[in-house]
N, C-alpha and C. Protein backbone atom coordinates (compact mmCIF):
# COMPACT_ATOMS: atom_id res chain seq x y z
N UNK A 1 33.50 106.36 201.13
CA UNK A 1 32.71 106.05 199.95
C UNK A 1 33.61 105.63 198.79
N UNK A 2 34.85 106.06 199.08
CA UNK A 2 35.70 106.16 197.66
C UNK A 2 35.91 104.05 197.57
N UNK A 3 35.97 103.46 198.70
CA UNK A 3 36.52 102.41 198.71
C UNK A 3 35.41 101.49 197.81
N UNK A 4 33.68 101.42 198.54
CA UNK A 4 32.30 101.37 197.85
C UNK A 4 32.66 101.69 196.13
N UNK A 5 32.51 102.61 195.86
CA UNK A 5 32.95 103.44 194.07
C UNK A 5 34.01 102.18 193.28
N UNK A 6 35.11 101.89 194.00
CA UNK A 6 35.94 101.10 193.62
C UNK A 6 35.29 99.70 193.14
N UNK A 7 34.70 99.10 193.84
CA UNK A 7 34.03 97.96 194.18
C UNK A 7 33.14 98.32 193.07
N UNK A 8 32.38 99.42 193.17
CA UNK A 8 31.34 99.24 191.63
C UNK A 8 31.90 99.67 190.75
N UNK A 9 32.46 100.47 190.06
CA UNK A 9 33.43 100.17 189.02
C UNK A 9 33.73 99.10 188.53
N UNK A 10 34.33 98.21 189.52
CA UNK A 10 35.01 96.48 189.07
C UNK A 10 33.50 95.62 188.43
N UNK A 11 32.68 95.95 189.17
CA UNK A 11 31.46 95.41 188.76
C UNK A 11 30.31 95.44 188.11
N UNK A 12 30.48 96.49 187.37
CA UNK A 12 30.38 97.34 186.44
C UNK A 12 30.57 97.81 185.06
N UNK A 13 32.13 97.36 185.31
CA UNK A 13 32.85 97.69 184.21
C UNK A 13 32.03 97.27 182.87
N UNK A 14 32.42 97.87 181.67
CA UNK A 14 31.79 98.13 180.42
C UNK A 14 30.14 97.78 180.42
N UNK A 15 29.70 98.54 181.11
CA UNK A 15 28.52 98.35 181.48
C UNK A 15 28.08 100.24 181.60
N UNK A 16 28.88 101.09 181.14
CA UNK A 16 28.29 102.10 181.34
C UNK A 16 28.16 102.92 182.23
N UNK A 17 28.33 102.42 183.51
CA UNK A 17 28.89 103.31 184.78
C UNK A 17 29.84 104.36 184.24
N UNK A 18 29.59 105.41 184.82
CA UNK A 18 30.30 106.77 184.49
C UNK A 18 31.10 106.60 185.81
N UNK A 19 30.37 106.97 187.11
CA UNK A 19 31.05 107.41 188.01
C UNK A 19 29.94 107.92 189.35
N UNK A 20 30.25 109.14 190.14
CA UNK A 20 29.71 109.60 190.78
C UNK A 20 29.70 110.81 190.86
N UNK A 21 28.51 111.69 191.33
CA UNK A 21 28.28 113.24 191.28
C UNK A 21 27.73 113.27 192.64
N UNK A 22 28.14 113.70 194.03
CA UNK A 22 27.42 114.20 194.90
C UNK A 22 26.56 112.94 195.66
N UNK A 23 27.47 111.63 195.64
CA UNK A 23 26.83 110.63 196.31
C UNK A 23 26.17 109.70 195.38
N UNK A 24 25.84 110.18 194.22
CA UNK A 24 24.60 109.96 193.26
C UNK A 24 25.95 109.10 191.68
N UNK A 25 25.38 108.11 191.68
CA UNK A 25 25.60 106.98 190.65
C UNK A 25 25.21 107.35 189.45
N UNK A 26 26.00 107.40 188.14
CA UNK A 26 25.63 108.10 187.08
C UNK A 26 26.12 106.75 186.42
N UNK A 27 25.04 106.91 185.02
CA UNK A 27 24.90 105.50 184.03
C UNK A 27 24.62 106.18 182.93
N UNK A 28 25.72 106.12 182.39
CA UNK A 28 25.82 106.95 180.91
C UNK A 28 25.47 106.36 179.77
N UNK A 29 24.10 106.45 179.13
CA UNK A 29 23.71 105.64 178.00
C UNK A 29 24.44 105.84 176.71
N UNK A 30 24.92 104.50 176.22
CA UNK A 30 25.71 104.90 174.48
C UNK A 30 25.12 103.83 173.71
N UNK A 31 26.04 103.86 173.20
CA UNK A 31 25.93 102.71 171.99
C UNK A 31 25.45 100.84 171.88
N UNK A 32 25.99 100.57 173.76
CA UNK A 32 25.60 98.82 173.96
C UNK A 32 24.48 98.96 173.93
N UNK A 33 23.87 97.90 173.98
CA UNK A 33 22.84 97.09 174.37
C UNK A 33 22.00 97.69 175.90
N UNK A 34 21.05 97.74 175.57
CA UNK A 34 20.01 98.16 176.24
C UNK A 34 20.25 97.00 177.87
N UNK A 35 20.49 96.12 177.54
CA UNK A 35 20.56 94.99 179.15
C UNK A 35 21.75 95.17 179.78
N UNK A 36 22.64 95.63 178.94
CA UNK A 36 24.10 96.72 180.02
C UNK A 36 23.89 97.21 180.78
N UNK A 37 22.89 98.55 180.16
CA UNK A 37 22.53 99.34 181.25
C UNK A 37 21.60 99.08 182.51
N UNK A 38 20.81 98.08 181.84
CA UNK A 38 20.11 97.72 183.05
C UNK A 38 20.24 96.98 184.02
N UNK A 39 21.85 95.93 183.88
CA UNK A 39 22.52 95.69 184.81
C UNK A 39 23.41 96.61 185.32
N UNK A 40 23.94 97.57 184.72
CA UNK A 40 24.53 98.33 185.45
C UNK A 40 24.13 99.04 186.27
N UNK A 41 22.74 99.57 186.74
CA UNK A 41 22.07 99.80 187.26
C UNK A 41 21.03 98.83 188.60
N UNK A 42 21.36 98.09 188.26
CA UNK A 42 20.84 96.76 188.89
C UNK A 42 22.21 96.25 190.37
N UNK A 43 22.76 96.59 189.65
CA UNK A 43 24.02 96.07 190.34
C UNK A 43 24.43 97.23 191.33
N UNK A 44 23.98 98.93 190.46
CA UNK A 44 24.46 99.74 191.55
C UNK A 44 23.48 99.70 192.87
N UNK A 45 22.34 99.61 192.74
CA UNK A 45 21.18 99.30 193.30
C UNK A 45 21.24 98.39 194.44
N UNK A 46 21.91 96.88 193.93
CA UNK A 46 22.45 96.06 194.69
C UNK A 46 23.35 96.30 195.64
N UNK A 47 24.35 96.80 195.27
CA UNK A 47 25.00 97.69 196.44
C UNK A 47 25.30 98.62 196.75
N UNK A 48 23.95 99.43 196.92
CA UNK A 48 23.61 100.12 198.34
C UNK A 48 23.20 101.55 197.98
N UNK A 49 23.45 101.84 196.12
CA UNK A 49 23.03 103.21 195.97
C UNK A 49 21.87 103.22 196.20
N UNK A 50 21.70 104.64 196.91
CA UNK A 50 19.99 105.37 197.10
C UNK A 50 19.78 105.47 195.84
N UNK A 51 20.60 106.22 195.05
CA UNK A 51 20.10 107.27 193.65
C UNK A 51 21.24 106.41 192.85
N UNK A 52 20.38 106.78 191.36
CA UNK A 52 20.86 106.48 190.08
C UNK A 52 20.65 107.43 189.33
N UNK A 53 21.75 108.32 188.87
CA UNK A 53 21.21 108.98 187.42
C UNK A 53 21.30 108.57 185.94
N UNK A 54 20.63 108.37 185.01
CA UNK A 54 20.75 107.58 184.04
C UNK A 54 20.85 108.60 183.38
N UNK A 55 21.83 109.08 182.47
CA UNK A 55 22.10 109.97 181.64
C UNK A 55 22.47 109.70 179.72
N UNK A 56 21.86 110.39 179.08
CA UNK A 56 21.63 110.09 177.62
C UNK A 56 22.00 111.38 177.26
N UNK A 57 22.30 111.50 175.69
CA UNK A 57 22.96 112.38 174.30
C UNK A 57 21.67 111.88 173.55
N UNK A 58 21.26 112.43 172.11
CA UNK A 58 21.06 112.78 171.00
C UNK A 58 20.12 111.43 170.97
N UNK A 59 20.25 110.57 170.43
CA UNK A 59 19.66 109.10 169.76
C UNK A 59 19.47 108.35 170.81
N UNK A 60 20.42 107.98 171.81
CA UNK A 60 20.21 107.55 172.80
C UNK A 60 19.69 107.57 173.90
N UNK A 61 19.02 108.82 173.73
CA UNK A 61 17.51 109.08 175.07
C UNK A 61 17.03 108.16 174.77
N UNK A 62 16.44 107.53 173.39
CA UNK A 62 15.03 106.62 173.45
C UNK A 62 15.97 105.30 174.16
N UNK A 63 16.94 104.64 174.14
CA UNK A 63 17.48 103.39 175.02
C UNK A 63 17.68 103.97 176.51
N UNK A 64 17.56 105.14 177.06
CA UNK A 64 17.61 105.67 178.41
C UNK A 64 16.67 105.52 179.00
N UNK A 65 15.64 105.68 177.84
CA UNK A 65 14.17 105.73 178.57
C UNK A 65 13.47 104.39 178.32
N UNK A 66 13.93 103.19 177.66
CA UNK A 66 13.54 102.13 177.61
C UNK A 66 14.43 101.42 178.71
N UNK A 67 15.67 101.35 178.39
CA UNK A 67 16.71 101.08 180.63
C UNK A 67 15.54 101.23 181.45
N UNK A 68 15.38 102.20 181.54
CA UNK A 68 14.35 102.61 182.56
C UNK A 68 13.13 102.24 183.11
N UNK A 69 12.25 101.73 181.93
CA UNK A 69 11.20 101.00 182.00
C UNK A 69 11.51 99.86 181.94
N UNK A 70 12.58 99.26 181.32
CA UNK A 70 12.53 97.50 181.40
C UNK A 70 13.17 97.38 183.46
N UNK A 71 13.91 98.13 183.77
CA UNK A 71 14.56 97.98 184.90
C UNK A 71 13.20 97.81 185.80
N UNK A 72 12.44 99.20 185.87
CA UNK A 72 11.00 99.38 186.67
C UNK A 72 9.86 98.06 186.54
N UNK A 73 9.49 98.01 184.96
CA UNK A 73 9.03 96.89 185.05
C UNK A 73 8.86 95.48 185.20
N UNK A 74 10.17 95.10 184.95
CA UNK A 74 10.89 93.57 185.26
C UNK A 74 11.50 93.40 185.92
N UNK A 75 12.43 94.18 186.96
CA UNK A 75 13.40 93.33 187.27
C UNK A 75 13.65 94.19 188.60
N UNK A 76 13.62 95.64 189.25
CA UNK A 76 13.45 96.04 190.34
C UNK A 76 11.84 97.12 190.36
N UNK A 77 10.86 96.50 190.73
CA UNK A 77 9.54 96.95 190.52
C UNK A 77 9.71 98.15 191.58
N UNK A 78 10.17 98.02 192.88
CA UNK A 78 10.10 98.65 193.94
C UNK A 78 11.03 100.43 193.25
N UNK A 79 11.72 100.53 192.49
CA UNK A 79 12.57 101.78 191.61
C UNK A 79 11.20 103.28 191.51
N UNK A 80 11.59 104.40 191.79
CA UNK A 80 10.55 104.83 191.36
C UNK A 80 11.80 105.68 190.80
N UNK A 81 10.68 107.15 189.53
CA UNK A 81 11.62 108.25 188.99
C UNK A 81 11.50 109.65 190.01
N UNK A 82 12.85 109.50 190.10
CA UNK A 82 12.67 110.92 191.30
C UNK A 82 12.44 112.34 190.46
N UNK A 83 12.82 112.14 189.59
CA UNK A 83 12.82 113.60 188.60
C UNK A 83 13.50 113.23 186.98
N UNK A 84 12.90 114.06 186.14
CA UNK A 84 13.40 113.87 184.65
C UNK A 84 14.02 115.48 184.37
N UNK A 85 15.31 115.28 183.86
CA UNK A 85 15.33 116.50 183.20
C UNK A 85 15.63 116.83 181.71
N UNK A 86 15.46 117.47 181.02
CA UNK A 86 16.14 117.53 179.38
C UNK A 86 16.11 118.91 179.21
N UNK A 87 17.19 119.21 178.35
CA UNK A 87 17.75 119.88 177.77
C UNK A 87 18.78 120.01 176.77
N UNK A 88 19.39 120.92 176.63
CA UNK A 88 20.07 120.98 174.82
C UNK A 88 21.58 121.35 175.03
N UNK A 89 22.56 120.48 174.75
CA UNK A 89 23.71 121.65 174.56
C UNK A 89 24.44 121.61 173.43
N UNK A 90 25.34 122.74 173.37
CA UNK A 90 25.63 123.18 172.45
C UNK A 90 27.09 122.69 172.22
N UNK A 91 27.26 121.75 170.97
CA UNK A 91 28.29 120.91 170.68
C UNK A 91 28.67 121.79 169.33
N UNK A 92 30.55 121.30 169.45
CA UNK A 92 31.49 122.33 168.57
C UNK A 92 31.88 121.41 167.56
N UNK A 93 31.63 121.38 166.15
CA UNK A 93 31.71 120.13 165.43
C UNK A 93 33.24 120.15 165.08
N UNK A 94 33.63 119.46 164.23
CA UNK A 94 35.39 119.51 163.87
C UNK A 94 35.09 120.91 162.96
N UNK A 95 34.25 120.73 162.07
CA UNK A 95 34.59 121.83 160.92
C UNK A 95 34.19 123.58 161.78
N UNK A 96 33.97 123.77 163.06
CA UNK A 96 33.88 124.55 164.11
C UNK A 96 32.35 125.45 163.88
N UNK A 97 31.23 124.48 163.22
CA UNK A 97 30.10 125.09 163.49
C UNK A 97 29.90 124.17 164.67
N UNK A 98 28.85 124.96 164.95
CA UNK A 98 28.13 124.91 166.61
C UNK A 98 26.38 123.74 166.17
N UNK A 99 26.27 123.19 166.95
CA UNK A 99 25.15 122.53 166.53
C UNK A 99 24.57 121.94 168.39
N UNK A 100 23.37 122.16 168.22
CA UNK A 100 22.28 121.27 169.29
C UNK A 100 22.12 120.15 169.76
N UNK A 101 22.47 119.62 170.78
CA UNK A 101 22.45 118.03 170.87
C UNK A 101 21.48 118.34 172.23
N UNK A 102 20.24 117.52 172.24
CA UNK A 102 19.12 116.96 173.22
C UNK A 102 20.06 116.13 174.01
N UNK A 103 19.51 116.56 175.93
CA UNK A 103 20.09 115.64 176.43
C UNK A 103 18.39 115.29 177.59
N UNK A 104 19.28 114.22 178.35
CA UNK A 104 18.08 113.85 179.25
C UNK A 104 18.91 113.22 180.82
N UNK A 105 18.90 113.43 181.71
CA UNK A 105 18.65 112.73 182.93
C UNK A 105 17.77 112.29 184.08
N UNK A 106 17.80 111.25 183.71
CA UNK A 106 16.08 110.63 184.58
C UNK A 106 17.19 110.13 185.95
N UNK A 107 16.85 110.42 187.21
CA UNK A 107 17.30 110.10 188.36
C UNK A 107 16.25 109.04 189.16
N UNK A 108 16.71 108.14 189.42
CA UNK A 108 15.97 106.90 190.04
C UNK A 108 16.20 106.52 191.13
N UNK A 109 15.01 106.65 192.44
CA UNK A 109 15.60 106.25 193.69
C UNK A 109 15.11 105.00 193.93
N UNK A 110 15.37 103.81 194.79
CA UNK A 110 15.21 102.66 195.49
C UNK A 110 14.43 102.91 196.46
């Protein structure tokens, strides 16, 4: 698999690909453009991942969850959501208070 990973990486690149967890393709939502991710995802799709996890922070759930629907609705219809999850963690600021950050991972199978 490691050789596969390589290959998407290259194809990939600044597109948001994180990496892999357990077989499973992770697409870390930030700051680009909403059509990054949805080629980056498009492309993992293309070759050969079952699963996608699309993973978001704080502001950027709402572009995780729009990836998601533009991908489903336009461009691979056949995508369904295997599971959503959210939750909160607990981030250490510089000045060393503790503060809440919302997270989300929507996992998408082919």
């Amino acid at each position: 698999m490691s050789e596969v990973n390589t290959d998407l990486e290259d194809s990939v690149e600044n597109n948001g690909f994180e990496g892999e967890l357990d077989g499973q393709a992770i697409v870390r939502i930030g700051k680009k453009p909403t059509m990054n991710y949805v080629v980056a995802c498009m492309t993992l799709f293309n070759k050969g991942m079952p699963e996608i996890m699309v993973r978001a922070r704080g502001q950027s759930i709402t572009k995780a969850v729009e990836t998601v629907e533009m991908l489903r609705r336009a461009f691979l219809t056949n995508v369904n959501i295997r599971s959503v999850g959210i939750g909160t963690e607990s981030i250490k600021r510089e000045d060393g208070s503790i503060t809440s950050l919302s997270t989300i991972e929507i996992i998408l199978i082919d």
